[in-house]
PDB file of N, CA and C in Angstrom:
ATOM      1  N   UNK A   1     277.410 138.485  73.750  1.00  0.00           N
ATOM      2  CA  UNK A   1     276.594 137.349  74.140  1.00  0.00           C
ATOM      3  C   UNK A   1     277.369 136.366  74.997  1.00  0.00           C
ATOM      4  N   UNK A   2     278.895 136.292  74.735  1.00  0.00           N
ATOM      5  CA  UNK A   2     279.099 135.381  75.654  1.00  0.00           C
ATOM      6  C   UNK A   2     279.607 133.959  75.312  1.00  0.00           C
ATOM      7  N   UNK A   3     279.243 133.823  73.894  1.00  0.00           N
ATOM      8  CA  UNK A   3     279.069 132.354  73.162  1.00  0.00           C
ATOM      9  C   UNK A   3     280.295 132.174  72.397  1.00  0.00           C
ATOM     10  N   UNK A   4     280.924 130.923  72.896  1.00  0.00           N
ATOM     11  CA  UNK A   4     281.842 130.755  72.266  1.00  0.00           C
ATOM     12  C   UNK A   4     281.559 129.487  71.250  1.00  0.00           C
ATOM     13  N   UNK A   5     282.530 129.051  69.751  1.00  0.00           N
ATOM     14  CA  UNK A   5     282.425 128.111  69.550  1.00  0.00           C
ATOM     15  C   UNK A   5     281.597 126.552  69.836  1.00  0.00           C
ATOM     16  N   UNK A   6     282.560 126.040  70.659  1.00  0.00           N
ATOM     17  CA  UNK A   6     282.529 124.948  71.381  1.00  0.00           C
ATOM     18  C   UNK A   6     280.911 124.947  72.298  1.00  0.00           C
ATOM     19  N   UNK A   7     280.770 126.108  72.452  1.00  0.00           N
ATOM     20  CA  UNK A   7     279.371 126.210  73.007  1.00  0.00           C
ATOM     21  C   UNK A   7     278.315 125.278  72.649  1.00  0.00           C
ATOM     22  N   UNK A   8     278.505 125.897  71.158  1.00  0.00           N
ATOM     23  CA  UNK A   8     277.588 125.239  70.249  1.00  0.00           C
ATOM     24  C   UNK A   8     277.428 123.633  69.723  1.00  0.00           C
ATOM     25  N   UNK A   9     276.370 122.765  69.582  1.00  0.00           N
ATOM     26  CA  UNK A   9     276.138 121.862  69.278  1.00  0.00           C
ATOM     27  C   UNK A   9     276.101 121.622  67.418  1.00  0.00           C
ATOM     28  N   UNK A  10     277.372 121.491  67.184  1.00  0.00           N
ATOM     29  CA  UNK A  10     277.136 121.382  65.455  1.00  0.00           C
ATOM     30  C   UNK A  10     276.665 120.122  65.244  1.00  0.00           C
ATOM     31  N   UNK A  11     277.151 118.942  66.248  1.00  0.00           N
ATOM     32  CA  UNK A  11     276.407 117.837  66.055  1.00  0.00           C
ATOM     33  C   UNK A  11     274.944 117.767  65.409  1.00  0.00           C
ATOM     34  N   UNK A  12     273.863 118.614  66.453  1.00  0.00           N
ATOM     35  CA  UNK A  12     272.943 118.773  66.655  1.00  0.00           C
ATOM     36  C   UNK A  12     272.322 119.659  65.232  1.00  0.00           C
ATOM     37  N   UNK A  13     273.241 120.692  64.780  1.00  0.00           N
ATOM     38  CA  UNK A  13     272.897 121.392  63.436  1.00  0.00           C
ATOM     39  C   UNK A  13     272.693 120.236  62.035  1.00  0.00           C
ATOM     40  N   UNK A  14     274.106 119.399  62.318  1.00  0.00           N
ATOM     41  CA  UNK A  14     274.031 118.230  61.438  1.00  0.00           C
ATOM     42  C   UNK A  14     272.954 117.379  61.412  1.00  0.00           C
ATOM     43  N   UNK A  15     272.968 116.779  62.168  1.00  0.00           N
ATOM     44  CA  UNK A  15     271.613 115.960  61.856  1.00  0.00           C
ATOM     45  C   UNK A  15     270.584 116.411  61.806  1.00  0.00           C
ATOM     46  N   UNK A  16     270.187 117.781  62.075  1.00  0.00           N
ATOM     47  CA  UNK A  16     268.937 118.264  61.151  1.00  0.00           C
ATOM     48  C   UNK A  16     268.648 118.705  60.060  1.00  0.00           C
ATOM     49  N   UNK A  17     270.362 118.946  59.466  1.00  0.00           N
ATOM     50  CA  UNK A  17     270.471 119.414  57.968  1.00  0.00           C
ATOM     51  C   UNK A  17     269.730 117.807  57.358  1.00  0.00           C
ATOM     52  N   UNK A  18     270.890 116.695  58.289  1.00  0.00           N
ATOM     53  CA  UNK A  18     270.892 115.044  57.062  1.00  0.00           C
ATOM     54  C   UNK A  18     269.328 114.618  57.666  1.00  0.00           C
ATOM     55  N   UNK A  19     268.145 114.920  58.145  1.00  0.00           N
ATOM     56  CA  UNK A  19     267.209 114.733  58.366  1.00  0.00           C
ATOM     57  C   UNK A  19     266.192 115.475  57.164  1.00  0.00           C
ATOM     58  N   UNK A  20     266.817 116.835  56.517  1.00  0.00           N
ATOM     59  CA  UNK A  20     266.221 117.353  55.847  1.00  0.00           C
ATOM     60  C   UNK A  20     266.182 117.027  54.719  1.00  0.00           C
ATOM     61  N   UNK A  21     267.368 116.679  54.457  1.00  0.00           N
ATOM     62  CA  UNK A  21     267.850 116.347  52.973  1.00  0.00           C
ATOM     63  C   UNK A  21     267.510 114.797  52.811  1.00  0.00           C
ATOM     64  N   UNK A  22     267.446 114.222  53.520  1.00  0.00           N
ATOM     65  CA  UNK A  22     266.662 112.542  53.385  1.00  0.00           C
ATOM     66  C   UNK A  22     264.858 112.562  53.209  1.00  0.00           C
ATOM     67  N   UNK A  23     264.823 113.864  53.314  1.00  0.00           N
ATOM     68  CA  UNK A  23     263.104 114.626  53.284  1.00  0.00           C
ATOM     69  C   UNK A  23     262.397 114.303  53.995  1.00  0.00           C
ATOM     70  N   UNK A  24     262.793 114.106  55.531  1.00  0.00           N
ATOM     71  CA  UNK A  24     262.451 114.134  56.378  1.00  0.00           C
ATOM     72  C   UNK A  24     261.985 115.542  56.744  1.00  0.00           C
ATOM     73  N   UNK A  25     260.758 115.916  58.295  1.00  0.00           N
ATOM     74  CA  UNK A  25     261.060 116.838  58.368  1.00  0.00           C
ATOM     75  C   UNK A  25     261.004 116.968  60.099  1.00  0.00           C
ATOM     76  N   UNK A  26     262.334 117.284  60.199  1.00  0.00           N
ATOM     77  CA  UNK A  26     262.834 117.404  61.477  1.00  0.00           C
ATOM     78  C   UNK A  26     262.638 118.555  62.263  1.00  0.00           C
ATOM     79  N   UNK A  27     262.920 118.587  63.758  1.00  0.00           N
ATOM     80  CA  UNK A  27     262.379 119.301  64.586  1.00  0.00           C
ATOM     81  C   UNK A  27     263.600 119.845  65.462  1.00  0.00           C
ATOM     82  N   UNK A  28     263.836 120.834  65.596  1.00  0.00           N
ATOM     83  CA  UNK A  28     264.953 121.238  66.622  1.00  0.00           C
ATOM     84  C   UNK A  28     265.221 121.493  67.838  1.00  0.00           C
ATOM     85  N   UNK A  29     265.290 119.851  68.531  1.00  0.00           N
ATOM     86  CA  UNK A  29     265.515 120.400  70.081  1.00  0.00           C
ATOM     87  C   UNK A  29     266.350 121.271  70.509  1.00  0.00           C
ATOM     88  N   UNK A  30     265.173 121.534  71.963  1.00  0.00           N
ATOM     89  CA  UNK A  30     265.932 123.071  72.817  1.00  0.00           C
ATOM     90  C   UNK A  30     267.121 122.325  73.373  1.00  0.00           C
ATOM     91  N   UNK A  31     267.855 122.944  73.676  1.00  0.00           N
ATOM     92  CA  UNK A  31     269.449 122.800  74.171  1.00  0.00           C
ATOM     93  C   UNK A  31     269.231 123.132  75.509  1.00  0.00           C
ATOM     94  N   UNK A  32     268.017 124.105  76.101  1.00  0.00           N
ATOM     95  CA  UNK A  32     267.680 124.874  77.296  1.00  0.00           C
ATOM     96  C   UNK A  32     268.264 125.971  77.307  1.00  0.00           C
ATOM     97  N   UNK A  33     269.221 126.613  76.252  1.00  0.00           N
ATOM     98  CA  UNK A  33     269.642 127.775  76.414  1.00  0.00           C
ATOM     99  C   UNK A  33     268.900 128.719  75.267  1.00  0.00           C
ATOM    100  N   UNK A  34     268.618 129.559  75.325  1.00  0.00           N
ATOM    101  CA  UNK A  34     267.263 130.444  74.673  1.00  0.00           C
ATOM    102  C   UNK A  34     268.838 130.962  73.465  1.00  0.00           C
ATOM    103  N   UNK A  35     269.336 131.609  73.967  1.00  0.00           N
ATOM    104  CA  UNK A  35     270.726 132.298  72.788  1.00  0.00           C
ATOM    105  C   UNK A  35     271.024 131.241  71.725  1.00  0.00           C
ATOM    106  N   UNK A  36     271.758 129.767  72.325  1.00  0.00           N
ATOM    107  CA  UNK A  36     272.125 129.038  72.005  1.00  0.00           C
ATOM    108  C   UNK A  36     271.018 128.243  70.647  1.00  0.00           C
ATOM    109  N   UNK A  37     269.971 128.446  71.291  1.00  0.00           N
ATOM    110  CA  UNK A  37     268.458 127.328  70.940  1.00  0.00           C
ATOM    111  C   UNK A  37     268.535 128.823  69.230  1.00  0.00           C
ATOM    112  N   UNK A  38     268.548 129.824  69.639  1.00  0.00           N
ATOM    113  CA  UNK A  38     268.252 131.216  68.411  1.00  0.00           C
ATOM    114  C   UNK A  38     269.751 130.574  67.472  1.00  0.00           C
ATOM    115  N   UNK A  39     271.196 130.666  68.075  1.00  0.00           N
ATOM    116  CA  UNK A  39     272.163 130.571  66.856  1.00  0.00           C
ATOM    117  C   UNK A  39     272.265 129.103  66.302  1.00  0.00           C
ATOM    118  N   UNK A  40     271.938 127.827  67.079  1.00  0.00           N
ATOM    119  CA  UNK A  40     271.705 126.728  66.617  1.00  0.00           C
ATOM    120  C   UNK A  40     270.387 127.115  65.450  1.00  0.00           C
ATOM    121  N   UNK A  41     269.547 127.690  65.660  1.00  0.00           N
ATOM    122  CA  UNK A  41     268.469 127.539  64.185  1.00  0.00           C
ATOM    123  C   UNK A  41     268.921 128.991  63.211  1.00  0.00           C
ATOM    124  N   UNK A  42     269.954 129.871  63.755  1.00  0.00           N
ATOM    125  CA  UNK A  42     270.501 130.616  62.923  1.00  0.00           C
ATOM    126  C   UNK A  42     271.356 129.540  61.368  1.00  0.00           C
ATOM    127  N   UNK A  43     272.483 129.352  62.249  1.00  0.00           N
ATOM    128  CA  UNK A  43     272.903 128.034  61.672  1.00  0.00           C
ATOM    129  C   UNK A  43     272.580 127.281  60.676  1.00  0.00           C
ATOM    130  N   UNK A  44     271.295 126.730  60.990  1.00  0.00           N
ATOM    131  CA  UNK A  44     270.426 125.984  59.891  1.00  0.00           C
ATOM    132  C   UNK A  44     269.639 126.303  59.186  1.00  0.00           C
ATOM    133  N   UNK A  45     269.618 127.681  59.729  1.00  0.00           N
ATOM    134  CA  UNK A  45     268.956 128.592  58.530  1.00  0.00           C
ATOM    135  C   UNK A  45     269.493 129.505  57.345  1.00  0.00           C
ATOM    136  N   UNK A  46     270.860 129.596  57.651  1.00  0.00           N
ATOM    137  CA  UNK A  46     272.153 129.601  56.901  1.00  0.00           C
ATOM    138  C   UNK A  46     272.257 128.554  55.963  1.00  0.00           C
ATOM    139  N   UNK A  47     273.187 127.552  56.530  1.00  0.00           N
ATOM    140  CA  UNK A  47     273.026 126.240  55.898  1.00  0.00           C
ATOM    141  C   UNK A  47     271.802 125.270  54.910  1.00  0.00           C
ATOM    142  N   UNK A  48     270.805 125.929  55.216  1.00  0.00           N
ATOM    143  CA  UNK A  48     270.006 125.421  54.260  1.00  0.00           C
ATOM    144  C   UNK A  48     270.013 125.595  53.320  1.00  0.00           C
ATOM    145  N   UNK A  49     270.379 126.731  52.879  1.00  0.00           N
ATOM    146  CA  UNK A  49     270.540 127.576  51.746  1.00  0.00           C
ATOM    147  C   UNK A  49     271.384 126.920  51.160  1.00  0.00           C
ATOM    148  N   UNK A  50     272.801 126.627  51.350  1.00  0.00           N
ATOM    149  CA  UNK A  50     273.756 125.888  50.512  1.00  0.00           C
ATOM    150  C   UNK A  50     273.704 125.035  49.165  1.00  0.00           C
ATOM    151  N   UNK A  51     272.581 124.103  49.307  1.00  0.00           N
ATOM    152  CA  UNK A  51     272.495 123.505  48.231  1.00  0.00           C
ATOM    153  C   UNK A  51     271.990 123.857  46.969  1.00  0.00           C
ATOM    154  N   UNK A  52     271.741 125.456  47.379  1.00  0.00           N
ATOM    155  CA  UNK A  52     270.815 125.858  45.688  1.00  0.00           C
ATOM    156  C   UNK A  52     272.024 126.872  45.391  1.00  0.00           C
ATOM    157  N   UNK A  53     272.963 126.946  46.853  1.00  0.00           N
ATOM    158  CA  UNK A  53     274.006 128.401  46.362  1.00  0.00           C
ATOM    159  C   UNK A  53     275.420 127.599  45.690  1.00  0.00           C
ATOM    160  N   UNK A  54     275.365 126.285  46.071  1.00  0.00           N
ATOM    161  CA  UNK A  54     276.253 125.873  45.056  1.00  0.00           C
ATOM    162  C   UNK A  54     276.157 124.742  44.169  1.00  0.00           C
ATOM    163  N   UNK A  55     276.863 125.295  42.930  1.00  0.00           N
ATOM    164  CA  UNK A  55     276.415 125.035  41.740  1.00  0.00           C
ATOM    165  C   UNK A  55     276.985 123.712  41.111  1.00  0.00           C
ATOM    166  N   UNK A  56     276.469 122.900  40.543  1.00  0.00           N
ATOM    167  CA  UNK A  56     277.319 121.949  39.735  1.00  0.00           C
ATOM    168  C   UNK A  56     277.224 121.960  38.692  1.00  0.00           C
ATOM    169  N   UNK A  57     278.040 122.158  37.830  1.00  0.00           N
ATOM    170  CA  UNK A  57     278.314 122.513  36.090  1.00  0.00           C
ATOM    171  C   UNK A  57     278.137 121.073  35.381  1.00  0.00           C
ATOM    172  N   UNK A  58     277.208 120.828  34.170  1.00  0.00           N
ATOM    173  CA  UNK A  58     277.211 119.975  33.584  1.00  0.00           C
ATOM    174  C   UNK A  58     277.520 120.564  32.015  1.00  0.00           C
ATOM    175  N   UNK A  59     278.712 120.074  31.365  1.00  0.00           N
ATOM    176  CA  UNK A  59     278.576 120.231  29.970  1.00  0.00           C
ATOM    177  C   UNK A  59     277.206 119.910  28.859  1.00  0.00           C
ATOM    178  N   UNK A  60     276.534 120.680  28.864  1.00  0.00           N
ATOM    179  CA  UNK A  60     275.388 119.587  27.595  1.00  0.00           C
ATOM    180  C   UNK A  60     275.872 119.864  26.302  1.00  0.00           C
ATOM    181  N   UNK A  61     276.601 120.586  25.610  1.00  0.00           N
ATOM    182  CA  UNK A  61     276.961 121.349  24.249  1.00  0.00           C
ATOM    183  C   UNK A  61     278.549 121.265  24.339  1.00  0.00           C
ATOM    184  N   UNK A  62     279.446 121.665  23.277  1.00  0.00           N
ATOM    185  CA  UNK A  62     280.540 122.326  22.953  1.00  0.00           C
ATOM    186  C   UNK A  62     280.824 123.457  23.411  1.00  0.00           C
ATOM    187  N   UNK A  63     279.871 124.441  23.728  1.00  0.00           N
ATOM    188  CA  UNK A  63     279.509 125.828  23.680  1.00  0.00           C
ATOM    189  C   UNK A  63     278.798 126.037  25.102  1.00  0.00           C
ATOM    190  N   UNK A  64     277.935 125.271  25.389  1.00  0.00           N
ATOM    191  CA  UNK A  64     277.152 125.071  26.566  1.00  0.00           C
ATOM    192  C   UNK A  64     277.304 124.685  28.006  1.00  0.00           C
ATOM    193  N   UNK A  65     276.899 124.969  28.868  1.00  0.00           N
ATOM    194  CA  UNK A  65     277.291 124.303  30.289  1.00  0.00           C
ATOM    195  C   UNK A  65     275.689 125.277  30.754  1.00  0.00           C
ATOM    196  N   UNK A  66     275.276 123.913  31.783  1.00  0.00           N
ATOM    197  CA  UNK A  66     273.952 124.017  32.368  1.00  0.00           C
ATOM    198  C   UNK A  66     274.063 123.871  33.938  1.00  0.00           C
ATOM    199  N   UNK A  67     273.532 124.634  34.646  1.00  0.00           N
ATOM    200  CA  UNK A  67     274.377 124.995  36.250  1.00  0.00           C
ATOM    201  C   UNK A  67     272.770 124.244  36.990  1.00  0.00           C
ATOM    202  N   UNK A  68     273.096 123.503  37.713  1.00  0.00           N
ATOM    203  CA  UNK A  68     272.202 122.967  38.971  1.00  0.00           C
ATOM    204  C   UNK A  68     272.382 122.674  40.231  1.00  0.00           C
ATOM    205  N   UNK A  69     271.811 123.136  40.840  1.00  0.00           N
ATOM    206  CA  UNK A  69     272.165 122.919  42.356  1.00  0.00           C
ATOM    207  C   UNK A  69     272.088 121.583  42.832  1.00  0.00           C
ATOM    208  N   UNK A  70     273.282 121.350  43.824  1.00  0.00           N
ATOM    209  CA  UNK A  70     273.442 119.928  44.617  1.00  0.00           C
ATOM    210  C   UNK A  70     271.823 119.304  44.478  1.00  0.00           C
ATOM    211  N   UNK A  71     272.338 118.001  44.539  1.00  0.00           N
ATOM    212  CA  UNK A  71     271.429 117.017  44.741  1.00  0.00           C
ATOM    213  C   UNK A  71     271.451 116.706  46.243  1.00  0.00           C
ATOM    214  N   UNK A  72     270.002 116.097  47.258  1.00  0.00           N
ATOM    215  CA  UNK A  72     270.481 115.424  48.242  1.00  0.00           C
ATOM    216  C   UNK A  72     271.610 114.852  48.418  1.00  0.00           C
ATOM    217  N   UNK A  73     271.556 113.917  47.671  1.00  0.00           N
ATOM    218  CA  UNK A  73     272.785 112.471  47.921  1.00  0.00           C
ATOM    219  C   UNK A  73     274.081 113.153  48.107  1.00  0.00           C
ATOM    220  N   UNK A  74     274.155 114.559  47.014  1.00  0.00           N
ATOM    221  CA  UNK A  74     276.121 115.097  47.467  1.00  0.00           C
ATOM    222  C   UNK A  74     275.615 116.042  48.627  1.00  0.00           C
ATOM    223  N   UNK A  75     274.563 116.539  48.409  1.00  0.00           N
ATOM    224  CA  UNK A  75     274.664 117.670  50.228  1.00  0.00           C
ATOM    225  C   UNK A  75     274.676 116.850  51.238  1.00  0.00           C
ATOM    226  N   UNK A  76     273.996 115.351  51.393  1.00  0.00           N
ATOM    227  CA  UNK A  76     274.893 114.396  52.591  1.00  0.00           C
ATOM    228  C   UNK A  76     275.965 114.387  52.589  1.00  0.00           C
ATOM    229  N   UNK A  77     276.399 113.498  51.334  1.00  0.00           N
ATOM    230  CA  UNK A  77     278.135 113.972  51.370  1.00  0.00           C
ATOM    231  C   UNK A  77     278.953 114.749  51.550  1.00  0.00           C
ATOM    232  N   UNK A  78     278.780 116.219  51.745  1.00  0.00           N
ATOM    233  CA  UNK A  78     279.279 117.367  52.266  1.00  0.00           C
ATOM    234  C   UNK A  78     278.938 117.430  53.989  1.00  0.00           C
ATOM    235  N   UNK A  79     277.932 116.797  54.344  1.00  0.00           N
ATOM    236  CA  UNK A  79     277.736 117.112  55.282  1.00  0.00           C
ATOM    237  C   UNK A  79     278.375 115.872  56.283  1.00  0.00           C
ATOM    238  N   UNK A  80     278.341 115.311  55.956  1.00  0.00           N
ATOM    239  CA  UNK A  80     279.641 113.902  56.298  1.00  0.00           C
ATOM    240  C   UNK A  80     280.818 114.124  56.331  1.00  0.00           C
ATOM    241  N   UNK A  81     281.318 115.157  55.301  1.00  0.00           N
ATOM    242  CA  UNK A  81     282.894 115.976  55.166  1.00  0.00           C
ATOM    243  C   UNK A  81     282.712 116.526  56.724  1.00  0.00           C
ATOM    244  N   UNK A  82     281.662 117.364  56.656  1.00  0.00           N
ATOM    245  CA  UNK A  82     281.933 118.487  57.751  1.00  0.00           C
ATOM    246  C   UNK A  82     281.784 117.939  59.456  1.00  0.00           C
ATOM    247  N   UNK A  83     280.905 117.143  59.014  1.00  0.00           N
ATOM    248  CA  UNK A  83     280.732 116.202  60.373  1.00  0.00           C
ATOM    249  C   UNK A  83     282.227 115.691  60.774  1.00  0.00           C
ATOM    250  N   UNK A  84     282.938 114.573  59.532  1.00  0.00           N
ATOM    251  CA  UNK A  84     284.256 114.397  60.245  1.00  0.00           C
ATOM    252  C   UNK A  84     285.495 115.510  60.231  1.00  0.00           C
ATOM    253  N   UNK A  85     285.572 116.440  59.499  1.00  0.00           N
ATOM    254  CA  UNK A  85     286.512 117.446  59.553  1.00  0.00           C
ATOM    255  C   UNK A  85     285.811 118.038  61.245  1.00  0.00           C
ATOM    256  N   UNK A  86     284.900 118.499  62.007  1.00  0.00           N
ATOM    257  CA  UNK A  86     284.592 118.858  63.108  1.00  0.00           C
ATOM    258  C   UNK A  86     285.287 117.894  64.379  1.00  0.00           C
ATOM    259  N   UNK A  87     284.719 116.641  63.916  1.00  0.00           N
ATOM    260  CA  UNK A  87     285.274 115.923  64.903  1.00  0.00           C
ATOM    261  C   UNK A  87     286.951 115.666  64.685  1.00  0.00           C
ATOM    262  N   UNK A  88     287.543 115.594  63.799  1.00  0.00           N
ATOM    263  CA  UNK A  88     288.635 116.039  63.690  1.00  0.00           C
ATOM    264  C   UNK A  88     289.494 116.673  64.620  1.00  0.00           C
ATOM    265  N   UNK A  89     288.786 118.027  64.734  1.00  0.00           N
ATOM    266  CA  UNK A  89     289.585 119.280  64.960  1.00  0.00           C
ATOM    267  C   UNK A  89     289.217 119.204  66.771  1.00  0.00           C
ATOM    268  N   UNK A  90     288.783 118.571  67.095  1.00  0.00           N
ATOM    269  CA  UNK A  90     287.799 118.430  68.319  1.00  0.00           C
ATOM    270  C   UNK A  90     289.052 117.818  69.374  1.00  0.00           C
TER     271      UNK A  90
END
């Protein structure tokens, strides 16, 4: 394909994840590149998934532990990690 990294707009992935998770429901502008416009909503169609695939352990028992997936409020917060670890590396 041609596509490197940097190609890509993660900016653009981000704020439609933190649009989703504020329960909003957001819309994904075209970039004008048809490849680009397919792995940008690859991306977020990946990423969406995250918050039910990871787990947060709550003790309720001695014996017990009860597993639930992220809440909004920490999948922003992850996504704020990743936002500045990107620009970071940038």
């Amino acid at each position: 394909m041609g596509v490197k990294p940097e190609d890509l707009s993660f900016q653009l992935v981000i704020d439609w994840l933190r649009q989703h998770a504020e329960g909003k429901n957001p819309t994904l502008r075209s970039c004008g590149d048809e490849i680009l416009d397919y792995l940008h909503q690859a991306l977020i169609d990946d990423l969406l998934l995250e918050p039910a695939n990871i787990l947060l352990a709550t003790r309720t028992g001695r014996d017990s532990i009860r597993y639930d997936a992220m809440d909004p409020a920490f999948w922003l917060e992850c996504l704020d990690l990743f936002e500045t670890a990107l620009s970071e590396s940038q």
